[in-house]
PDB file of N, CA and C in Angstrom:
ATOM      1  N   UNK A   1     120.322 122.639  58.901  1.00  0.00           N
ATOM      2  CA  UNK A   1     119.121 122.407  59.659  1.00  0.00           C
ATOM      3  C   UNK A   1     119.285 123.115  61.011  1.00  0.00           C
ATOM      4  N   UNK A   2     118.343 123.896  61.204  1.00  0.00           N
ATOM      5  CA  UNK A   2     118.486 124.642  62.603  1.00  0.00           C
ATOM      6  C   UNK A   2     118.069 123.776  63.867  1.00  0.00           C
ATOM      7  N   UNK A   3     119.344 124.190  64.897  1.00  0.00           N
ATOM      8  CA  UNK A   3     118.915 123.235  66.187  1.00  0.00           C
ATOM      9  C   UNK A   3     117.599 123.721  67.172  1.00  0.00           C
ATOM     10  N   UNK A   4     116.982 122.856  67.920  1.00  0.00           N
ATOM     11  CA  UNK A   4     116.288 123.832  68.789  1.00  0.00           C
ATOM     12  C   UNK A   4     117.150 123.474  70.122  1.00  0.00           C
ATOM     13  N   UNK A   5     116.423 125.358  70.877  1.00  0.00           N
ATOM     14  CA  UNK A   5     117.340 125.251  72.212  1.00  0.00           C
ATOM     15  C   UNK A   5     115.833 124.626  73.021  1.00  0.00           C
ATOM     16  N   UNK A   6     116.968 123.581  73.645  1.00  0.00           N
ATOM     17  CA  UNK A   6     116.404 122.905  75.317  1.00  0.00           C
ATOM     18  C   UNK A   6     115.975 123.106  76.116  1.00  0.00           C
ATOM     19  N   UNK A   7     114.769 123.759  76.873  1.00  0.00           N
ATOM     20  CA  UNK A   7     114.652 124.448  77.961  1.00  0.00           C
ATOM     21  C   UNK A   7     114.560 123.355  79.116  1.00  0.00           C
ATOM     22  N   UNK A   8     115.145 124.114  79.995  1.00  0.00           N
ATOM     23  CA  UNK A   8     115.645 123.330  81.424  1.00  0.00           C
ATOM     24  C   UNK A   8     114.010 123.380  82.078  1.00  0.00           C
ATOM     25  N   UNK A   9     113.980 122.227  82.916  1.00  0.00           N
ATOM     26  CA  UNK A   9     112.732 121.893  83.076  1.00  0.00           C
ATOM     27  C   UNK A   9     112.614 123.250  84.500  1.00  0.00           C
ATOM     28  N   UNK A  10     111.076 123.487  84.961  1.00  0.00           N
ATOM     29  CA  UNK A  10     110.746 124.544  86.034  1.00  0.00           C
ATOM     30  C   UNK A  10     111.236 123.922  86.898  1.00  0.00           C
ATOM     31  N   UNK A  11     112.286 124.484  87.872  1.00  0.00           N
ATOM     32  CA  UNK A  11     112.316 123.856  89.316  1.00  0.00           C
ATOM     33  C   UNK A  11     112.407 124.768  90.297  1.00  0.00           C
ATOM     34  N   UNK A  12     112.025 125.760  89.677  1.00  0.00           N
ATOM     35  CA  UNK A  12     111.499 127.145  90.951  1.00  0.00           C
ATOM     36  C   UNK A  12     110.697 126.113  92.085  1.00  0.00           C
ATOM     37  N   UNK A  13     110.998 126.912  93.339  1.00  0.00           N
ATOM     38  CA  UNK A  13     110.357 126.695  94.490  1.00  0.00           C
ATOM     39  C   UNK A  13     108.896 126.892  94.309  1.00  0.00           C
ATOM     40  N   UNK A  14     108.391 127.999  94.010  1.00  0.00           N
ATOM     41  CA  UNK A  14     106.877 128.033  93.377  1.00  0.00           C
ATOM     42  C   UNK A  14     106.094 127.162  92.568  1.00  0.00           C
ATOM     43  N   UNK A  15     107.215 126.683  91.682  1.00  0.00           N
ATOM     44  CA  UNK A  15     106.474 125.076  90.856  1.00  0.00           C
ATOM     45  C   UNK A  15     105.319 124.071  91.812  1.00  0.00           C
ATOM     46  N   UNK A  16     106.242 124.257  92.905  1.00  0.00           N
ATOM     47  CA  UNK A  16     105.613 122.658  93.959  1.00  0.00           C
ATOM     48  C   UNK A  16     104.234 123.023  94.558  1.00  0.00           C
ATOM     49  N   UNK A  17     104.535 124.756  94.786  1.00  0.00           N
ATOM     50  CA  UNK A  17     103.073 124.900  95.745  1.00  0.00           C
ATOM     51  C   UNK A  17     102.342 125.358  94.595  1.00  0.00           C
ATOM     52  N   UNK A  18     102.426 125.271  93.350  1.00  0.00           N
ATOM     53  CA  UNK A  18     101.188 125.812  92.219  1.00  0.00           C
ATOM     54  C   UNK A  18     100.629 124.152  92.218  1.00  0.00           C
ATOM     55  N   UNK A  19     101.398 123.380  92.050  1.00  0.00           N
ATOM     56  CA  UNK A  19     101.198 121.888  91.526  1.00  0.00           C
ATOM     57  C   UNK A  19     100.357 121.380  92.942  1.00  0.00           C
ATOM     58  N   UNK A  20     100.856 121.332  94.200  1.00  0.00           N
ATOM     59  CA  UNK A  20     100.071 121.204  94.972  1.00  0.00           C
ATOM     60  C   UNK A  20      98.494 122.002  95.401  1.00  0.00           C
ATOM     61  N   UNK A  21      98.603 123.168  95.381  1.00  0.00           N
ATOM     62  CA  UNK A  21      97.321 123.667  94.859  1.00  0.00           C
ATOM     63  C   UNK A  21      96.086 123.267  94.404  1.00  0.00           C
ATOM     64  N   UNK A  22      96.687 123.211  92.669  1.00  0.00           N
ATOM     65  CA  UNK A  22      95.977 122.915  92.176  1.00  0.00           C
ATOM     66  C   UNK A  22      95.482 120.951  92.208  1.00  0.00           C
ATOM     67  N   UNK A  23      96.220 120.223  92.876  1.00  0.00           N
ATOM     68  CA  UNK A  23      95.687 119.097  93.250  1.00  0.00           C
ATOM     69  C   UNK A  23      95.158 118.975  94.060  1.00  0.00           C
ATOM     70  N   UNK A  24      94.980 119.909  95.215  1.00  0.00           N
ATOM     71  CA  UNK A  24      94.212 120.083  96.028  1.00  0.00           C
ATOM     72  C   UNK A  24      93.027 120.544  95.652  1.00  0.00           C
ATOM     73  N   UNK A  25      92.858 121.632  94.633  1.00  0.00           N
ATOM     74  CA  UNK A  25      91.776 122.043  93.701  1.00  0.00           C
ATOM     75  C   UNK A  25      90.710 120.824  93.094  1.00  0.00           C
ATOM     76  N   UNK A  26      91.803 119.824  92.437  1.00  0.00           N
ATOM     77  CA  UNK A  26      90.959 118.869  91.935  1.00  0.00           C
ATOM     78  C   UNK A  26      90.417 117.760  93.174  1.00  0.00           C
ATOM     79  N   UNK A  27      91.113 117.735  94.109  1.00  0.00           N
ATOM     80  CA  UNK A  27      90.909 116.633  95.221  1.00  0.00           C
ATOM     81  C   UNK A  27      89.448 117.608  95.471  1.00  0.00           C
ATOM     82  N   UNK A  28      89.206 118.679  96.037  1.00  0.00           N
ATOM     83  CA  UNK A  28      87.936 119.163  96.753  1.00  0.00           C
ATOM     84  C   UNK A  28      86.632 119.433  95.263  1.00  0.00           C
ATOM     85  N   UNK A  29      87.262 119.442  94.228  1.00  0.00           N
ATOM     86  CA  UNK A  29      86.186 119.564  93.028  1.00  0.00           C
ATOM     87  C   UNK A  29      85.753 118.106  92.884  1.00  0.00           C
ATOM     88  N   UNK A  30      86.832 116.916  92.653  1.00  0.00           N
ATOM     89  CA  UNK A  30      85.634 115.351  92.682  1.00  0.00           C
ATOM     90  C   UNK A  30      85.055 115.512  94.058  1.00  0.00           C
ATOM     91  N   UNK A  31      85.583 115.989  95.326  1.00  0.00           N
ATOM     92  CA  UNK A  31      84.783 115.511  96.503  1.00  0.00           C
ATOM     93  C   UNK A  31      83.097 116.372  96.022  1.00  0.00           C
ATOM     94  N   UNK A  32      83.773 117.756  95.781  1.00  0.00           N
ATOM     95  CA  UNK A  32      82.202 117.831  95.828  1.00  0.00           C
ATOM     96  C   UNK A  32      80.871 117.762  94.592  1.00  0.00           C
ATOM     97  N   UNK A  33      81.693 116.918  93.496  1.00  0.00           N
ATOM     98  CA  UNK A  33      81.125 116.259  92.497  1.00  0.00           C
ATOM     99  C   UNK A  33      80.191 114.502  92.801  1.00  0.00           C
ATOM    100  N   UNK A  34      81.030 114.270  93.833  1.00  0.00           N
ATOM    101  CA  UNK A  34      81.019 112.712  94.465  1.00  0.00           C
ATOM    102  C   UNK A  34      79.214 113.122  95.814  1.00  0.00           C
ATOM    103  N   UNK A  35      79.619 114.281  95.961  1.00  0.00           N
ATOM    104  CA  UNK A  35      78.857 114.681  96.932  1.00  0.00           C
ATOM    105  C   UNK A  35      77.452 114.508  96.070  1.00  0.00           C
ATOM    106  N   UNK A  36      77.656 115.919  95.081  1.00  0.00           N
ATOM    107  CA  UNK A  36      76.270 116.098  94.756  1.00  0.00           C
ATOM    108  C   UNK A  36      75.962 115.104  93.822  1.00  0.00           C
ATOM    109  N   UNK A  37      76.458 114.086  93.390  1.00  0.00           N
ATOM    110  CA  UNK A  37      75.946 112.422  92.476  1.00  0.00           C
ATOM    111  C   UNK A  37      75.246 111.851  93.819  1.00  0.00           C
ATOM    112  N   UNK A  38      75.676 112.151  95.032  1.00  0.00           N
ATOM    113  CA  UNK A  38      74.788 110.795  95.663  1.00  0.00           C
ATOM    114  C   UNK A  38      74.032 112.152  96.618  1.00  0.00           C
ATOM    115  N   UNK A  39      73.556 113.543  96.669  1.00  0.00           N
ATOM    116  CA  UNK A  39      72.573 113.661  97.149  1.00  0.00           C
ATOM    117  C   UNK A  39      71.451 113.615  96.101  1.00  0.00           C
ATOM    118  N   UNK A  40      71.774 114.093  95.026  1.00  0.00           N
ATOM    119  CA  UNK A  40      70.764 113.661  93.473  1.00  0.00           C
ATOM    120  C   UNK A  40      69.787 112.588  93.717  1.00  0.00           C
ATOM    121  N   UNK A  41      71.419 110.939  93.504  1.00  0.00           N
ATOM    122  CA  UNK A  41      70.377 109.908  94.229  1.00  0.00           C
ATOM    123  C   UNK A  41      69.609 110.011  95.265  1.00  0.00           C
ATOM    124  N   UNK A  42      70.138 110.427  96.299  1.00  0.00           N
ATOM    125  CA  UNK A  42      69.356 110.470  97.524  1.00  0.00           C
ATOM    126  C   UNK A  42      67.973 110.853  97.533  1.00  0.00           C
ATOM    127  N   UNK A  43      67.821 112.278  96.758  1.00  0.00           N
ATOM    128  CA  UNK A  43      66.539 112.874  96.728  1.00  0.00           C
ATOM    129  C   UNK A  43      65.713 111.899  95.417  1.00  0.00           C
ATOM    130  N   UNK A  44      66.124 111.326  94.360  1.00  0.00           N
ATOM    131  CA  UNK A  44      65.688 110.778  93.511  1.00  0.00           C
ATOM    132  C   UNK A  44      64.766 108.761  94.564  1.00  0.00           C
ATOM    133  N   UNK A  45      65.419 108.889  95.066  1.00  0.00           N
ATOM    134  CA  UNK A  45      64.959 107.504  95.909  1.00  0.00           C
ATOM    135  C   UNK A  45      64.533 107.670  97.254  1.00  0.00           C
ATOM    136  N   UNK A  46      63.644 108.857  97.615  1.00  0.00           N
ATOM    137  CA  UNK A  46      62.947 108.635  98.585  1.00  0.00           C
ATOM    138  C   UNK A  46      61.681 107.896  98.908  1.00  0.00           C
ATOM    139  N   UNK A  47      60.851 106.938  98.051  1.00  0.00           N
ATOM    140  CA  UNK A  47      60.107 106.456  98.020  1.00  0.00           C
ATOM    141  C   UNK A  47      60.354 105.446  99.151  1.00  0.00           C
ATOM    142  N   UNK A  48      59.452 104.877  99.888  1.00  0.00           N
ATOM    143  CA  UNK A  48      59.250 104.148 100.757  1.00  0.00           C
ATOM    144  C   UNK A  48      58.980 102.649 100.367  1.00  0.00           C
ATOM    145  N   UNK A  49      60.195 101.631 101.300  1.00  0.00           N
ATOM    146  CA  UNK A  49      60.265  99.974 100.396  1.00  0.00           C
ATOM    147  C   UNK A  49      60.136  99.449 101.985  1.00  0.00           C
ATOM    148  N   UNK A  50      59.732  97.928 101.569  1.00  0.00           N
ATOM    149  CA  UNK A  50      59.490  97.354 102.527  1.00  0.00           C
ATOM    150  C   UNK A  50      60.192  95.944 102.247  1.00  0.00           C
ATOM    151  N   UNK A  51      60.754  95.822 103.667  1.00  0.00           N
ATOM    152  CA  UNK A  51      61.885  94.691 104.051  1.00  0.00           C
ATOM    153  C   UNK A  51      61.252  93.683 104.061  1.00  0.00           C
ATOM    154  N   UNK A  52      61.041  92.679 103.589  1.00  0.00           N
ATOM    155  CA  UNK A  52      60.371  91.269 104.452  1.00  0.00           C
ATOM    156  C   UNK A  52      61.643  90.778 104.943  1.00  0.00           C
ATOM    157  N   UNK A  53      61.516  90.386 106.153  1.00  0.00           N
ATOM    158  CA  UNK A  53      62.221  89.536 107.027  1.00  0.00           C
ATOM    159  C   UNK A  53      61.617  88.275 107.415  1.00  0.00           C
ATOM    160  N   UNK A  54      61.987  87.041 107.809  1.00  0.00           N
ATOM    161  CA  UNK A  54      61.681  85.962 108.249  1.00  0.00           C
ATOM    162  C   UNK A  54      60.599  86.002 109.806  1.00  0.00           C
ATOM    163  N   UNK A  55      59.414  85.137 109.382  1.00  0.00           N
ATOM    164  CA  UNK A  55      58.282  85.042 110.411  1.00  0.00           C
ATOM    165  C   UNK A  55      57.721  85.843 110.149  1.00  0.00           C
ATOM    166  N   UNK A  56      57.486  86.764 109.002  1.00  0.00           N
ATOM    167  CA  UNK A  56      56.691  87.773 108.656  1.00  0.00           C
ATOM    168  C   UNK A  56      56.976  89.038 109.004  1.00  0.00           C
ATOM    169  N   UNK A  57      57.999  89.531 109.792  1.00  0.00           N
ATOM    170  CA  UNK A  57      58.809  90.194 110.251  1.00  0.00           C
ATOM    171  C   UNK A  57      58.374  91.683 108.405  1.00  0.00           C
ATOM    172  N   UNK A  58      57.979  92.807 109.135  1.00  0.00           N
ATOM    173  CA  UNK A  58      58.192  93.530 108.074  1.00  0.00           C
ATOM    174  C   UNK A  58      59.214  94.762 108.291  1.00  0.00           C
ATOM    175  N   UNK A  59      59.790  96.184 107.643  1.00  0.00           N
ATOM    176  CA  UNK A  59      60.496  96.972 107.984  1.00  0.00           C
ATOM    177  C   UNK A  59      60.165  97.911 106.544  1.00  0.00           C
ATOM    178  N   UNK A  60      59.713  99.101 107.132  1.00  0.00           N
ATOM    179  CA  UNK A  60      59.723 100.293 106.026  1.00  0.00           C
ATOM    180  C   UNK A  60      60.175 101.731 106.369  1.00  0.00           C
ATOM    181  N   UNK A  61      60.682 101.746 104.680  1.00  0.00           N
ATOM    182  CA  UNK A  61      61.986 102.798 105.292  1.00  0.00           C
ATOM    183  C   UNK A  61      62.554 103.255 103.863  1.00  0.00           C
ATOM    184  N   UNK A  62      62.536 104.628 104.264  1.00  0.00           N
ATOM    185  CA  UNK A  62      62.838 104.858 102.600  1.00  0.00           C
ATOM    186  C   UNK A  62      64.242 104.229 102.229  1.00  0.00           C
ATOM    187  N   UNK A  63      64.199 103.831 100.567  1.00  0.00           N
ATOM    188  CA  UNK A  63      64.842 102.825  99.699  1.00  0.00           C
ATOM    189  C   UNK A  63      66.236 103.549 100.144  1.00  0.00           C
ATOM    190  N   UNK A  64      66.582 105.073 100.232  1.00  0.00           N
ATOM    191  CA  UNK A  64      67.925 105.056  99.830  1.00  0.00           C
ATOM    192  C   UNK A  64      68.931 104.899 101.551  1.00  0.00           C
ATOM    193  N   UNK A  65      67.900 104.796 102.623  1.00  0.00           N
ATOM    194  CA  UNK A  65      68.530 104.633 103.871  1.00  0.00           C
ATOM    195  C   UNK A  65      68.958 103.061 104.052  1.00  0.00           C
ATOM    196  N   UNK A  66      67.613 102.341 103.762  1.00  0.00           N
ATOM    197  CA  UNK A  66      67.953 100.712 103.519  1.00  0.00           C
ATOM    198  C   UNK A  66      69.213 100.466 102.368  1.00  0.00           C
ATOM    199  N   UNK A  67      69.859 101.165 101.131  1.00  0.00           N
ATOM    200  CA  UNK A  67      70.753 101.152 100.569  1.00  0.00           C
ATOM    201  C   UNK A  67      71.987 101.518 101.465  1.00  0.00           C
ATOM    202  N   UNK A  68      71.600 102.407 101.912  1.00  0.00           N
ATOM    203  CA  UNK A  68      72.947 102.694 102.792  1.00  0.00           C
ATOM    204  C   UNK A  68      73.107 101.535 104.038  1.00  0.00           C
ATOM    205  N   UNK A  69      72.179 101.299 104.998  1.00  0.00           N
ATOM    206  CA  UNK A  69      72.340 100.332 105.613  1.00  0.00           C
ATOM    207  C   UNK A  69      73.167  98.677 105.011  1.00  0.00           C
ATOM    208  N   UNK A  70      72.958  98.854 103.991  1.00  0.00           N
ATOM    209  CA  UNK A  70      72.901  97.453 103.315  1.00  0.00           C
ATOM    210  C   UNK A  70      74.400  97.854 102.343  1.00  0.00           C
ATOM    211  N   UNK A  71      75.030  98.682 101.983  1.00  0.00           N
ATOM    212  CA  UNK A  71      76.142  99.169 101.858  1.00  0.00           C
ATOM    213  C   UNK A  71      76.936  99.180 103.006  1.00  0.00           C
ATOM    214  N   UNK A  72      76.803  99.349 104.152  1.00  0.00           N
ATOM    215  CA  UNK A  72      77.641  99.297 105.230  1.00  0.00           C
ATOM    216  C   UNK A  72      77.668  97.950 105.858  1.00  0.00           C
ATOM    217  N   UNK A  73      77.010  97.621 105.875  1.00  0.00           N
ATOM    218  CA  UNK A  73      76.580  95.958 106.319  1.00  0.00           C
ATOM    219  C   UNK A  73      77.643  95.220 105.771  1.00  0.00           C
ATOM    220  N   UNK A  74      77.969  95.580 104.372  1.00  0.00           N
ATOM    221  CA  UNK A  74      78.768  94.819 103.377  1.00  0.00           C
ATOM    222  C   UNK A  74      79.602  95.419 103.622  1.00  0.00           C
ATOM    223  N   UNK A  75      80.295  96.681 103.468  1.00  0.00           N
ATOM    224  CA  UNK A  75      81.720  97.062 103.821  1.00  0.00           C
ATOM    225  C   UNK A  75      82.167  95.968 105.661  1.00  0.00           C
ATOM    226  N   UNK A  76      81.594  96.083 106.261  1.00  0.00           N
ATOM    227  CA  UNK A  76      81.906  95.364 107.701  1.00  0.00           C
ATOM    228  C   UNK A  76      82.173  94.286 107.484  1.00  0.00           C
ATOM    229  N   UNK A  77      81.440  93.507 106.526  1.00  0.00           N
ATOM    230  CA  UNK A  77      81.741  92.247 106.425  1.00  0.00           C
ATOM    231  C   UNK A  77      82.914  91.822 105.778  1.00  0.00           C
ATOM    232  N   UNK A  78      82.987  92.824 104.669  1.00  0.00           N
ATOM    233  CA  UNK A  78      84.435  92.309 103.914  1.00  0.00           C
ATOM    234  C   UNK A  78      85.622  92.958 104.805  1.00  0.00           C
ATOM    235  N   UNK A  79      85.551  94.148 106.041  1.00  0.00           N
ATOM    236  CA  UNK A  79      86.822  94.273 106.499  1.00  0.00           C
ATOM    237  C   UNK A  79      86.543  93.011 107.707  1.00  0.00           C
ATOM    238  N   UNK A  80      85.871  92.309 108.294  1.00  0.00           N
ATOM    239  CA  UNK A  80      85.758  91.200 109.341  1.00  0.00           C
ATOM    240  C   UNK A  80      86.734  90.335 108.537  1.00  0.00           C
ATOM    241  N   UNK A  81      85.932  90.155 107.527  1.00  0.00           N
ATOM    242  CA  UNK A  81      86.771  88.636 106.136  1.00  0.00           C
ATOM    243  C   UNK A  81      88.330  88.888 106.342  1.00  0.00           C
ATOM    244  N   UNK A  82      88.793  90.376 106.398  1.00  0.00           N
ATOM    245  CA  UNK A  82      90.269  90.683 105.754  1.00  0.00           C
ATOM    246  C   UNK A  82      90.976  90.823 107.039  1.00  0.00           C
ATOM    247  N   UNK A  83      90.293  90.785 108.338  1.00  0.00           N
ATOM    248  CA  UNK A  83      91.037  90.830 109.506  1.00  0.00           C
ATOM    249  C   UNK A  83      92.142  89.743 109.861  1.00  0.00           C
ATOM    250  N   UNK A  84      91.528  88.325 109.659  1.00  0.00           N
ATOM    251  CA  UNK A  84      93.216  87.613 110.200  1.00  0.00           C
ATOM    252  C   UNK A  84      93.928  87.384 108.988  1.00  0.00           C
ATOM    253  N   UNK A  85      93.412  87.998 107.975  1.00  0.00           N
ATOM    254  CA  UNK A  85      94.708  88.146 106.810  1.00  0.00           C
ATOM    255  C   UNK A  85      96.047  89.091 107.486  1.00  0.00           C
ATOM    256  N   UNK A  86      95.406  90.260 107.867  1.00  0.00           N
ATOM    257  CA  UNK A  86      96.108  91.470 108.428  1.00  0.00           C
ATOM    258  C   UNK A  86      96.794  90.893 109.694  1.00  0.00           C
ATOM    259  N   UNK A  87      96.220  90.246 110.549  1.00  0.00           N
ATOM    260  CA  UNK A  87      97.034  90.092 111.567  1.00  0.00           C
ATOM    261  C   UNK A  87      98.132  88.990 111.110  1.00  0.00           C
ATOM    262  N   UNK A  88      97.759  88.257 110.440  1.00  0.00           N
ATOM    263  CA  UNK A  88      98.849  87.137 110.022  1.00  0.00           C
ATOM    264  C   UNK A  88     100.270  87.865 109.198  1.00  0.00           C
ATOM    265  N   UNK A  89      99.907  88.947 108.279  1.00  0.00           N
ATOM    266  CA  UNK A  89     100.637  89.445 107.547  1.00  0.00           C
ATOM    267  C   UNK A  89     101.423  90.341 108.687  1.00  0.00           C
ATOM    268  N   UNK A  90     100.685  91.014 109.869  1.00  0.00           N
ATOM    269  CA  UNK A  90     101.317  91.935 110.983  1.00  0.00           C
ATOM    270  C   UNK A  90     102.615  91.136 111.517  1.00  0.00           C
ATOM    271  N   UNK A  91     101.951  90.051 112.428  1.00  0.00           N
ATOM    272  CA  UNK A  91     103.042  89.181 112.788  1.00  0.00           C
ATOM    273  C   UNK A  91     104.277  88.252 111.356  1.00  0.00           C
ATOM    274  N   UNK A  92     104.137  87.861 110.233  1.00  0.00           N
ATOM    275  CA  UNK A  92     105.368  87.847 109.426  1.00  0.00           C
ATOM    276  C   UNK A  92     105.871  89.208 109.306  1.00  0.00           C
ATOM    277  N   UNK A  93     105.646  90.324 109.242  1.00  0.00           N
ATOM    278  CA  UNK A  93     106.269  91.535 108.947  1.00  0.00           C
ATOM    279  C   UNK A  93     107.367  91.785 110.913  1.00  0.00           C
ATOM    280  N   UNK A  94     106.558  91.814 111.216  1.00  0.00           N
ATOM    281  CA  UNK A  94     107.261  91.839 112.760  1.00  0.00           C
ATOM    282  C   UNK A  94     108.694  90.644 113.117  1.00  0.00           C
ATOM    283  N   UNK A  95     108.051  89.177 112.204  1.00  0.00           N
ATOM    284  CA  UNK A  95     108.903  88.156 112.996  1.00  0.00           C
ATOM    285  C   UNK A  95     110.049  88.702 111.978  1.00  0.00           C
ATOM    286  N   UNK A  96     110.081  89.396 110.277  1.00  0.00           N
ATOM    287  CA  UNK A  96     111.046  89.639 109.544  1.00  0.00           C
ATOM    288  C   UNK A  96     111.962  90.545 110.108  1.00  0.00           C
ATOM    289  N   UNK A  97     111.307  91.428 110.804  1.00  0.00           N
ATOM    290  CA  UNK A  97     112.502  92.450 110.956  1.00  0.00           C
ATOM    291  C   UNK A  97     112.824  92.087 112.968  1.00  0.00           C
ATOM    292  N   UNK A  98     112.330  91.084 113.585  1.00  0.00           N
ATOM    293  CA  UNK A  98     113.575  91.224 114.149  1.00  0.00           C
ATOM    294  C   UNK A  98     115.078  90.570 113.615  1.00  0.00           C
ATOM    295  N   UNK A  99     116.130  90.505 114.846  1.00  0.00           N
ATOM    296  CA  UNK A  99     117.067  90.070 114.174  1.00  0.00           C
ATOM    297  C   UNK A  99     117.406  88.663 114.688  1.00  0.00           C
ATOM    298  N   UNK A 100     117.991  87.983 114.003  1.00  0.00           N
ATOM    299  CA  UNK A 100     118.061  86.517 113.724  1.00  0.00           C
ATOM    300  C   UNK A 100     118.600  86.013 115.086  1.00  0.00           C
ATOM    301  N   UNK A 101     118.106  84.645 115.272  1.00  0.00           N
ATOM    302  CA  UNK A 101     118.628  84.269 116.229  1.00  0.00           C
ATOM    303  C   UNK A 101     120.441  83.281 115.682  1.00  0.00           C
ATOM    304  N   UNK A 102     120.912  83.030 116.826  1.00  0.00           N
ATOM    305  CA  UNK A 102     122.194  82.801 116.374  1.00  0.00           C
ATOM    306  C   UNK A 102     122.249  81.253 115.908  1.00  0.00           C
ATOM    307  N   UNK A 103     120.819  80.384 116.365  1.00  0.00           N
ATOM    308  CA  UNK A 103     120.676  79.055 116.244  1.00  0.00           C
ATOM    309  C   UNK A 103     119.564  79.021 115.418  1.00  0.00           C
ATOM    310  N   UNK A 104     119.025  79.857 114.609  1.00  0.00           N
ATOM    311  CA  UNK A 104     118.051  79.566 114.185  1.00  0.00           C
ATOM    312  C   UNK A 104     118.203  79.774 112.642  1.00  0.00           C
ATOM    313  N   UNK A 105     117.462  78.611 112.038  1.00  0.00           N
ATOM    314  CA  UNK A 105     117.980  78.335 110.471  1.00  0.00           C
ATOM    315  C   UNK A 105     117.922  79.953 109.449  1.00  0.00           C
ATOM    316  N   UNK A 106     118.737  80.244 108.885  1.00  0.00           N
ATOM    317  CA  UNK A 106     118.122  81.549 107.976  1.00  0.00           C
ATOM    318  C   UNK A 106     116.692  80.886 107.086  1.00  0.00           C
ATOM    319  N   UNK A 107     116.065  82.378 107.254  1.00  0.00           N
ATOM    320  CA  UNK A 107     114.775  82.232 106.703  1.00  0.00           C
ATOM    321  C   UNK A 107     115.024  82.405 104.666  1.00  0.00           C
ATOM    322  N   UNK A 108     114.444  81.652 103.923  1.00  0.00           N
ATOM    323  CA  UNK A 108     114.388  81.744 102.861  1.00  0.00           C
ATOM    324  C   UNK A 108     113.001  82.348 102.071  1.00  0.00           C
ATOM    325  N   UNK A 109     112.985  82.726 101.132  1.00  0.00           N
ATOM    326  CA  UNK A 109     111.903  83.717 100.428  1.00  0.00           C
ATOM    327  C   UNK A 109     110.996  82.675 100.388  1.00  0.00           C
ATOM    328  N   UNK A 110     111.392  80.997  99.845  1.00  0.00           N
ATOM    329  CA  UNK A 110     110.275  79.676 100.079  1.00  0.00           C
ATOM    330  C   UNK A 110     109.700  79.790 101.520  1.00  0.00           C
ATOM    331  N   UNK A 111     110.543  79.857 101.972  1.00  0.00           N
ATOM    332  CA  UNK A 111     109.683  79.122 103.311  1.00  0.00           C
ATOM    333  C   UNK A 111     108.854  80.636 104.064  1.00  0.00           C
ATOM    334  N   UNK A 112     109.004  81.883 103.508  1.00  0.00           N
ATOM    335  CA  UNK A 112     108.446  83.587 104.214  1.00  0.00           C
ATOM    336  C   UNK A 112     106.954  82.971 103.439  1.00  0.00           C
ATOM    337  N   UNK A 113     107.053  82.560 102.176  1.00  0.00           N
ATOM    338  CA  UNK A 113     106.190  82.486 101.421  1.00  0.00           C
ATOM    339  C   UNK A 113     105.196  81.083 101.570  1.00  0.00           C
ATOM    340  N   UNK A 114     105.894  80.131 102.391  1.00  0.00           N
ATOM    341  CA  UNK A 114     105.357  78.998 102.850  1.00  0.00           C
ATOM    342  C   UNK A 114     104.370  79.604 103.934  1.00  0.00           C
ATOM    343  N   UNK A 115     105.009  80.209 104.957  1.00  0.00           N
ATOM    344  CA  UNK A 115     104.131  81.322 106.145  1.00  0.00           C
ATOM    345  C   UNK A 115     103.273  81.620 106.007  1.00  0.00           C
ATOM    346  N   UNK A 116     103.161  82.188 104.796  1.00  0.00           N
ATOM    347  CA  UNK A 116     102.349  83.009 104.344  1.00  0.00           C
ATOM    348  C   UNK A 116     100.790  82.346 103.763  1.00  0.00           C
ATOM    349  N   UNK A 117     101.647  81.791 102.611  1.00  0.00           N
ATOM    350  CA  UNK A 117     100.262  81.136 101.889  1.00  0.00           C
ATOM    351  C   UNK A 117      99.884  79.414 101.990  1.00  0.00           C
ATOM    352  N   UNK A 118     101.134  78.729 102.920  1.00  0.00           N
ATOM    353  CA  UNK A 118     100.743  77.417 103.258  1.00  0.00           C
ATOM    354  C   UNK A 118     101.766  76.957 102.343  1.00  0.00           C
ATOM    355  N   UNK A 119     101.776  75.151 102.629  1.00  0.00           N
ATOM    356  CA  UNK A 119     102.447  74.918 101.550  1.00  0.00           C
ATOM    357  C   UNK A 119     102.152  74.283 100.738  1.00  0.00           C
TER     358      UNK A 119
END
């Protein structure tokens, strides 16, 4: 039975910048795939909608600007929501890496995790 020969994998210096390249190729081809899906929408939803607001309060404005408004509205809100997660997680990451005090109990993975999520 004949063996086959092994070829040693590419590790030319040129390998990295073809491979990077071309991921850079695909990174700017979805961007500008991502692009033209939402100017499509954009031009597809220019029709003009109207807000009712409370007290009769009205607002008109084409549908796909009120989408965007109302898309950002919601991104703000969920990074507000995730803010004292982050700061809570900032300060355990900070109190971990200083270094221990000489009287102070060692910290255990229970109790980092007590910190963290309560007990």
């Amino acid at each position: 039975m004949p063996t086959r020969a092994v070829q040693s994998p590419d590790l030319s210096p040129t390998r990295g910048i073809r491979l990077n390249s071309f991921i850079r190729l695909l990174q700017w081809t979805l961007k500008a795939a991502v692009f033209f899906i939402l100017l499509a929408f954009a031009l597809n939803n220019q029709e003009d909608v109207s807000v009712q607001f409370l007290w009769g309060w009205q607002w008109r404005a084409p549908m796909v600007l009120v989408l965007l408004i109302v898309f950002t509205l919601g991104v703000m809100v969920g990074v507000l929501g995730m803010v004292p997660r982050w700061w809570r997680q900032r300060r355990l990451a900070r109190k971990a890496l200083q270094p221990p005090a000489a009287e102070s109990p060692k910290k255990t993975v229970e109790t980092v995790a007590a910190d963290m999520y309560g007990p």
